[in-house]
PDB file of N, CA and C in Angstrom:
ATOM      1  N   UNK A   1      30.422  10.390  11.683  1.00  0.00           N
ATOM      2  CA  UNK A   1      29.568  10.984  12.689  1.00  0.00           C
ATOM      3  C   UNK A   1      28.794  12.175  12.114  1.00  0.00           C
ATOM      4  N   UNK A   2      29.504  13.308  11.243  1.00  0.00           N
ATOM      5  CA  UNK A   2      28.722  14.683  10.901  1.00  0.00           C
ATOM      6  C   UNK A   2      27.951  13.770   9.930  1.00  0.00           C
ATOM      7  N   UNK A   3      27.652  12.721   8.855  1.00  0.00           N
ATOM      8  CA  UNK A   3      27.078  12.224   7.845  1.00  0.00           C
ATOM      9  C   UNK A   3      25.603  11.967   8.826  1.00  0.00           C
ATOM     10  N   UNK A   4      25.740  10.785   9.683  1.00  0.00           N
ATOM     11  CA  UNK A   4      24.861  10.429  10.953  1.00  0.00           C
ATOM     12  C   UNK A   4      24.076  11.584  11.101  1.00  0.00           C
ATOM     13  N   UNK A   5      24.812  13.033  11.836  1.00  0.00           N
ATOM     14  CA  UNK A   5      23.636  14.213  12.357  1.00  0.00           C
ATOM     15  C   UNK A   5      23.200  14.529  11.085  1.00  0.00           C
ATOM     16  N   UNK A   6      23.703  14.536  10.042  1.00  0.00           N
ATOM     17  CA  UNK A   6      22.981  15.023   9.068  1.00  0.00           C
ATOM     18  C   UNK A   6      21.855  14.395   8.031  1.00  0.00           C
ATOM     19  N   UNK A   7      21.829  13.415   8.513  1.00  0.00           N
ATOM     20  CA  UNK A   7      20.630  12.340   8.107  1.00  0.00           C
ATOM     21  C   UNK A   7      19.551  12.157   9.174  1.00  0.00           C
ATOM     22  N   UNK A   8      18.625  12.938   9.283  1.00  0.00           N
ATOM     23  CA  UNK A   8      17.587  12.932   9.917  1.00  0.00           C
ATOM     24  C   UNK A   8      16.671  11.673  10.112  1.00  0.00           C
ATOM     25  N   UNK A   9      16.487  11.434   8.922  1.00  0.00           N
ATOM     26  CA  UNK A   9      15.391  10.349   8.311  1.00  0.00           C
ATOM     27  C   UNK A   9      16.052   9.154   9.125  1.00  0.00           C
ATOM     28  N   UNK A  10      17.085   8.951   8.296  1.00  0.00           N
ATOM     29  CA  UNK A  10      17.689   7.781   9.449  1.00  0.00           C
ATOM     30  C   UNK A  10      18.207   7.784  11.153  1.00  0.00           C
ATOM     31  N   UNK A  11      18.647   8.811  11.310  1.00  0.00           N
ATOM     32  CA  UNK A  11      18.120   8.950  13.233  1.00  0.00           C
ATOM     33  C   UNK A  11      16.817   8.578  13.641  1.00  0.00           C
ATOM     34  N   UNK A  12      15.862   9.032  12.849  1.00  0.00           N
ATOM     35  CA  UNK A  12      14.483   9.222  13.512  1.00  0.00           C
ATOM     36  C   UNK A  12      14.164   7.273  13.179  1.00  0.00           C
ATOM     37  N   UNK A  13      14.505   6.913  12.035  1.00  0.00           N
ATOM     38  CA  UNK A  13      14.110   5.551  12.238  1.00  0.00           C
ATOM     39  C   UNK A  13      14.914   4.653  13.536  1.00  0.00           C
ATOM     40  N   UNK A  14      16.364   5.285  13.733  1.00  0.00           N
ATOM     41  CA  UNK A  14      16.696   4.287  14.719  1.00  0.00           C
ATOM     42  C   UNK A  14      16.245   4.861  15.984  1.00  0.00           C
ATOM     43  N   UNK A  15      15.812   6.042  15.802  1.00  0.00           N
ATOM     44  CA  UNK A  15      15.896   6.607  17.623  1.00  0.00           C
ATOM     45  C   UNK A  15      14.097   5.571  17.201  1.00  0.00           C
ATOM     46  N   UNK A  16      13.522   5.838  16.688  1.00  0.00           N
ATOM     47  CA  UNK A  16      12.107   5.159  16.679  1.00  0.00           C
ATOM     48  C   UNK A  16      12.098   3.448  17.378  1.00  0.00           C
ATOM     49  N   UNK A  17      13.330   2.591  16.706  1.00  0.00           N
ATOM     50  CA  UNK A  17      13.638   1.424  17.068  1.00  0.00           C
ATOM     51  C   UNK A  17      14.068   1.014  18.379  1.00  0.00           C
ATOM     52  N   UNK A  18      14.710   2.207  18.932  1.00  0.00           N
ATOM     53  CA  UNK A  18      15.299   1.895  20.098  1.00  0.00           C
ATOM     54  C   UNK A  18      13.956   2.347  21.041  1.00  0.00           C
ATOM     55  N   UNK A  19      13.250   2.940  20.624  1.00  0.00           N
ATOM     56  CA  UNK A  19      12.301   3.257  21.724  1.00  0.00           C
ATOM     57  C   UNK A  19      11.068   2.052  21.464  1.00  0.00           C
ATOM     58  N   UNK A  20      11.211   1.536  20.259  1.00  0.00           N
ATOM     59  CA  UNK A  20      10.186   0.287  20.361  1.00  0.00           C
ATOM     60  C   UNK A  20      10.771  -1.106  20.900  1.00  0.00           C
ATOM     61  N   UNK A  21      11.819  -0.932  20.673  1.00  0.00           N
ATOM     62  CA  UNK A  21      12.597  -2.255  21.699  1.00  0.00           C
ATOM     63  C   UNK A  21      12.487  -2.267  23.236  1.00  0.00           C
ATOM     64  N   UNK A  22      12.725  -1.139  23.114  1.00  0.00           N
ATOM     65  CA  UNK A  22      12.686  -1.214  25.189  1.00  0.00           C
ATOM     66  C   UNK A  22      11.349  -0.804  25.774  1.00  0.00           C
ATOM     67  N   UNK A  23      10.237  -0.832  24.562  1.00  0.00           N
ATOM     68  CA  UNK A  23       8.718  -0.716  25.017  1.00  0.00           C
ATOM     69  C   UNK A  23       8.165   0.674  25.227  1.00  0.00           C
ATOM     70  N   UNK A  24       8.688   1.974  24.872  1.00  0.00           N
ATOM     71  CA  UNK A  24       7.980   3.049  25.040  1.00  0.00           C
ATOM     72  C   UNK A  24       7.030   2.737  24.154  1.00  0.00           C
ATOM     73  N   UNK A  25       6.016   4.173  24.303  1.00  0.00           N
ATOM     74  CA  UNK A  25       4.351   4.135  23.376  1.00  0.00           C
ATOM     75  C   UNK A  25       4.644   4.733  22.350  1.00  0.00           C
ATOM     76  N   UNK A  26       3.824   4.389  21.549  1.00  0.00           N
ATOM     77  CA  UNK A  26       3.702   5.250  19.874  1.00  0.00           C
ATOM     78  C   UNK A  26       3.266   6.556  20.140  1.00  0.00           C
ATOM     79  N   UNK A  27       2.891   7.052  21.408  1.00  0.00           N
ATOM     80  CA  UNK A  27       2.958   8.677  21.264  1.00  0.00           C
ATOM     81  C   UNK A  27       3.755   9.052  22.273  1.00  0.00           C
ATOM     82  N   UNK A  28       4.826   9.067  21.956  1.00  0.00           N
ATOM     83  CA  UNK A  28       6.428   9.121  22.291  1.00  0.00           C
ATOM     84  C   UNK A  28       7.522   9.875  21.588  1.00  0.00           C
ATOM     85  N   UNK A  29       6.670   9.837  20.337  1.00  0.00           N
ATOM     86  CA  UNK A  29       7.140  10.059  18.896  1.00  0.00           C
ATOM     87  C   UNK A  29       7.316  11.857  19.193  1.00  0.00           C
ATOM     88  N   UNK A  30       8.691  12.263  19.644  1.00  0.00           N
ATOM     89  CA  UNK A  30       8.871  13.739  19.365  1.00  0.00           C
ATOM     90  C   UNK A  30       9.089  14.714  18.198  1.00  0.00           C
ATOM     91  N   UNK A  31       8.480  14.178  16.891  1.00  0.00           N
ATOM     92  CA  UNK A  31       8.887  14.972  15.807  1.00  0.00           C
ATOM     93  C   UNK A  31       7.294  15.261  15.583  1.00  0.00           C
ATOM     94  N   UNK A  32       7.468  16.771  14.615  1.00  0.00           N
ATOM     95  CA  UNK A  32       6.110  16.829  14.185  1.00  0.00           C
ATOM     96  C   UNK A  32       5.951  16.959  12.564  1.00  0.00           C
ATOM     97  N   UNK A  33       7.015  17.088  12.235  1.00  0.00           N
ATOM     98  CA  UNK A  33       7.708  16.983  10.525  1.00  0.00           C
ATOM     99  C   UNK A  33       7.145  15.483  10.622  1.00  0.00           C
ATOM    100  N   UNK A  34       6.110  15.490   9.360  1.00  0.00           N
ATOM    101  CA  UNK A  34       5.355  14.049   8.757  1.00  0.00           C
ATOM    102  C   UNK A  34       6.833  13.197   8.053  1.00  0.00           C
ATOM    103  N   UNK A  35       7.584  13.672   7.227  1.00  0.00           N
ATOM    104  CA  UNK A  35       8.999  12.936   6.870  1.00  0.00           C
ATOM    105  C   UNK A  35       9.765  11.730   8.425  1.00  0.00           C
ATOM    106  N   UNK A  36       9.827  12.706   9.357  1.00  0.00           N
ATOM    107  CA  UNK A  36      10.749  11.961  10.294  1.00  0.00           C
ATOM    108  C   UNK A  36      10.127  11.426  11.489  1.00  0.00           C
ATOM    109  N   UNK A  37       8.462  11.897  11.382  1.00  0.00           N
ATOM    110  CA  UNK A  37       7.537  10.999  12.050  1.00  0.00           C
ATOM    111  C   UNK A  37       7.301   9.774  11.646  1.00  0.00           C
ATOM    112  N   UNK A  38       7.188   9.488  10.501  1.00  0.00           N
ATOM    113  CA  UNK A  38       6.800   8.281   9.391  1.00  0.00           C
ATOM    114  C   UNK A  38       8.230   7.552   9.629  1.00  0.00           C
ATOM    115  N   UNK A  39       9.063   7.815   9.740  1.00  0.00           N
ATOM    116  CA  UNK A  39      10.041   7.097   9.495  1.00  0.00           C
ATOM    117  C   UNK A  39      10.341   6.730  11.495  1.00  0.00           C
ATOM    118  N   UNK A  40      10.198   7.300  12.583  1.00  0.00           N
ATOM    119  CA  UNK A  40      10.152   6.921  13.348  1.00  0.00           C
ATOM    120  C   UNK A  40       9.327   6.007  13.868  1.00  0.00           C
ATOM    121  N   UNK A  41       8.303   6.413  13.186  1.00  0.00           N
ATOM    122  CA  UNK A  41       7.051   5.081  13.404  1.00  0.00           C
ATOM    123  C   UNK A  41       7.438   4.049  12.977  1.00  0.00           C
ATOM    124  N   UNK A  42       7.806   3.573  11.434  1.00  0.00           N
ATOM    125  CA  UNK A  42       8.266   2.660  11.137  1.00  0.00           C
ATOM    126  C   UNK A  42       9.241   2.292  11.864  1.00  0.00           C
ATOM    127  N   UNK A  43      10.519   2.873  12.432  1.00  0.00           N
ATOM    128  CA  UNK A  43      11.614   2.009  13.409  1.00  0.00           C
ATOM    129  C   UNK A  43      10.657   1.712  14.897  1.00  0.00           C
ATOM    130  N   UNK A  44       9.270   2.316  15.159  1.00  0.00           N
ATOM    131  CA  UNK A  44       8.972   1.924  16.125  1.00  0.00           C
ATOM    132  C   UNK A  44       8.744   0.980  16.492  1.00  0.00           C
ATOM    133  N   UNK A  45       7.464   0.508  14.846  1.00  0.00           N
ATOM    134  CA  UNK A  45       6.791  -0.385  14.860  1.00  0.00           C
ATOM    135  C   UNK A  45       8.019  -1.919  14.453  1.00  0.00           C
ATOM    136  N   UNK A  46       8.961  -1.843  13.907  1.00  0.00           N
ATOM    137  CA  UNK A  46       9.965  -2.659  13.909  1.00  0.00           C
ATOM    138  C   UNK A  46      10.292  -3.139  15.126  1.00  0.00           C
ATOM    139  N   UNK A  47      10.622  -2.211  16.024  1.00  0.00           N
ATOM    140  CA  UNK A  47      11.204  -2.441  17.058  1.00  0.00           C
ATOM    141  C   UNK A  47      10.512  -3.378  17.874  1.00  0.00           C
ATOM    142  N   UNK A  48       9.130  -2.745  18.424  1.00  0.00           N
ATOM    143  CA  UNK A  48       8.042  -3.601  18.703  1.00  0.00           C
ATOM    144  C   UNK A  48       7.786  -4.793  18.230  1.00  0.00           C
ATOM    145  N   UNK A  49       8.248  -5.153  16.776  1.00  0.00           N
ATOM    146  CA  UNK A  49       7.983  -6.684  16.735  1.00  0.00           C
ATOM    147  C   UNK A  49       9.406  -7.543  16.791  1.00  0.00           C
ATOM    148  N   UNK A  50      10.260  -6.858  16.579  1.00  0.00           N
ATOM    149  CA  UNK A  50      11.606  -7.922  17.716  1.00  0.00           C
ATOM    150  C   UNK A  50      11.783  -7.529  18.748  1.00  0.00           C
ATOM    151  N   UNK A  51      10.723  -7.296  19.822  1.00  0.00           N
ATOM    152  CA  UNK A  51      10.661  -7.408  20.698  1.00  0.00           C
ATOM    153  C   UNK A  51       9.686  -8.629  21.746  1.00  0.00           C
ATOM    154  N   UNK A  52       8.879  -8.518  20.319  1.00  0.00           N
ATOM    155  CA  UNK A  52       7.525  -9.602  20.932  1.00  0.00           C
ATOM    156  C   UNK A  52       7.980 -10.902  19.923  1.00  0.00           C
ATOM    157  N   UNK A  53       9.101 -10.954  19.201  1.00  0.00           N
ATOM    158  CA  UNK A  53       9.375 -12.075  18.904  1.00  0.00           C
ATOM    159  C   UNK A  53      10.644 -12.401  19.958  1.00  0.00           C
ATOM    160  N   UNK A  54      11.440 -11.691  20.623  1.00  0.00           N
ATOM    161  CA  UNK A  54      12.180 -12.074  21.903  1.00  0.00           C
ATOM    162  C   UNK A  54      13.699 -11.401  21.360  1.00  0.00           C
ATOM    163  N   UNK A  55      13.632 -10.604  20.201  1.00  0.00           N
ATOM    164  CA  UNK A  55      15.422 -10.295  20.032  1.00  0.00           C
ATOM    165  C   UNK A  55      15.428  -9.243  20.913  1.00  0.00           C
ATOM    166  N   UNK A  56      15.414  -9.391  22.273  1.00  0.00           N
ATOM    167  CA  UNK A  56      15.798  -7.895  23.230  1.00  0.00           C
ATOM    168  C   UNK A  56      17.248  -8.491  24.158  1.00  0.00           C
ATOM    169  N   UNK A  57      17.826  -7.523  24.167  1.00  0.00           N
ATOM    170  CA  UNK A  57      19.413  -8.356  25.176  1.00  0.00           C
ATOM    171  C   UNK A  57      20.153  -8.701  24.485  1.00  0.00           C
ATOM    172  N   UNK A  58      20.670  -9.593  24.821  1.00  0.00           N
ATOM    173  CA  UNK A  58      22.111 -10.250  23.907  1.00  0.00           C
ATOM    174  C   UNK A  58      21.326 -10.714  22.620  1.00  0.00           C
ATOM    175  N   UNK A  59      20.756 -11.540  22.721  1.00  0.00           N
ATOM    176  CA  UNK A  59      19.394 -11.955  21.231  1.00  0.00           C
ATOM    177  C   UNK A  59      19.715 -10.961  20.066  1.00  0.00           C
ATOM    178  N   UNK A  60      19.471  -9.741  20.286  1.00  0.00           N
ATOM    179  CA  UNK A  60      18.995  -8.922  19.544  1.00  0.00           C
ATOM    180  C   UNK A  60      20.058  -7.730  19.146  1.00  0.00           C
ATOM    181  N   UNK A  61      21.580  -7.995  19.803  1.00  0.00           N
ATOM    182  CA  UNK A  61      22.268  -7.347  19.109  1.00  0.00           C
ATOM    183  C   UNK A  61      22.964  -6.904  17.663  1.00  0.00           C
ATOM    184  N   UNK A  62      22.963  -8.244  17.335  1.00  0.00           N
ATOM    185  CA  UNK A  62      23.106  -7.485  15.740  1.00  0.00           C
ATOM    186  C   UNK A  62      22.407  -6.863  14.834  1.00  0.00           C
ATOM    187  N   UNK A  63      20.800  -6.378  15.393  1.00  0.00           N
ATOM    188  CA  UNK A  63      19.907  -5.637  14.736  1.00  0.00           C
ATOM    189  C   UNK A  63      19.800  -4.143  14.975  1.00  0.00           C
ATOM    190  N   UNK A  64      20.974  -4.057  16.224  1.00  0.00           N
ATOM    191  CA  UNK A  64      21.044  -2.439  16.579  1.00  0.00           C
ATOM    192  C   UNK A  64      22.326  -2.286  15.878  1.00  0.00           C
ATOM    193  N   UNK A  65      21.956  -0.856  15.280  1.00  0.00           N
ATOM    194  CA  UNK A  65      22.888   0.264  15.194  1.00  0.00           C
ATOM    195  C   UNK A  65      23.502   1.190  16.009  1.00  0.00           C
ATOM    196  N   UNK A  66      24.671   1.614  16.336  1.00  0.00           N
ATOM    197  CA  UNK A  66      25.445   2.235  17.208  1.00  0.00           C
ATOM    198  C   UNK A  66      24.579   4.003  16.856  1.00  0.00           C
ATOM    199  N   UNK A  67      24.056   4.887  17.822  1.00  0.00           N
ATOM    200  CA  UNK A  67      23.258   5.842  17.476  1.00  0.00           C
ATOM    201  C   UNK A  67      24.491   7.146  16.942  1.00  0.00           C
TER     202      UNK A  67
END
């Protein structure tokens, strides 16, 4: 868990994923550090496309990470 808070980069990509799975907008994005913006975008834009390919719900559980 302290490894998790202490990895930014990787929060910001999954908090990015989870907000592109369940359809929030790309300016949603609460960081203003270019490092953990970029990397939220990218879990956004991920998210967003297993979403429009249909892994949302049971589908799509083994692509989430526990936050």
């Amino acid at each position: 868990m302290r490894r998790q808070k202490r990895d930014m980069s990787s929060r910001a990509y999954d908090r990015g994923y989870h907000a592109g799975v369940s359809g929030r907008s790309l300016d949603d994005c609460p960081h203003s550090d270019m490092e953990h913006r970029q990397n939220w975008v990218a879990g956004w834009r991920e998210g967003r496309s297993d979403q429009w390919d249909g892994l949302t719900g049971i589908s799509g559980v083994h692509k989430l990470r526990a936050l």
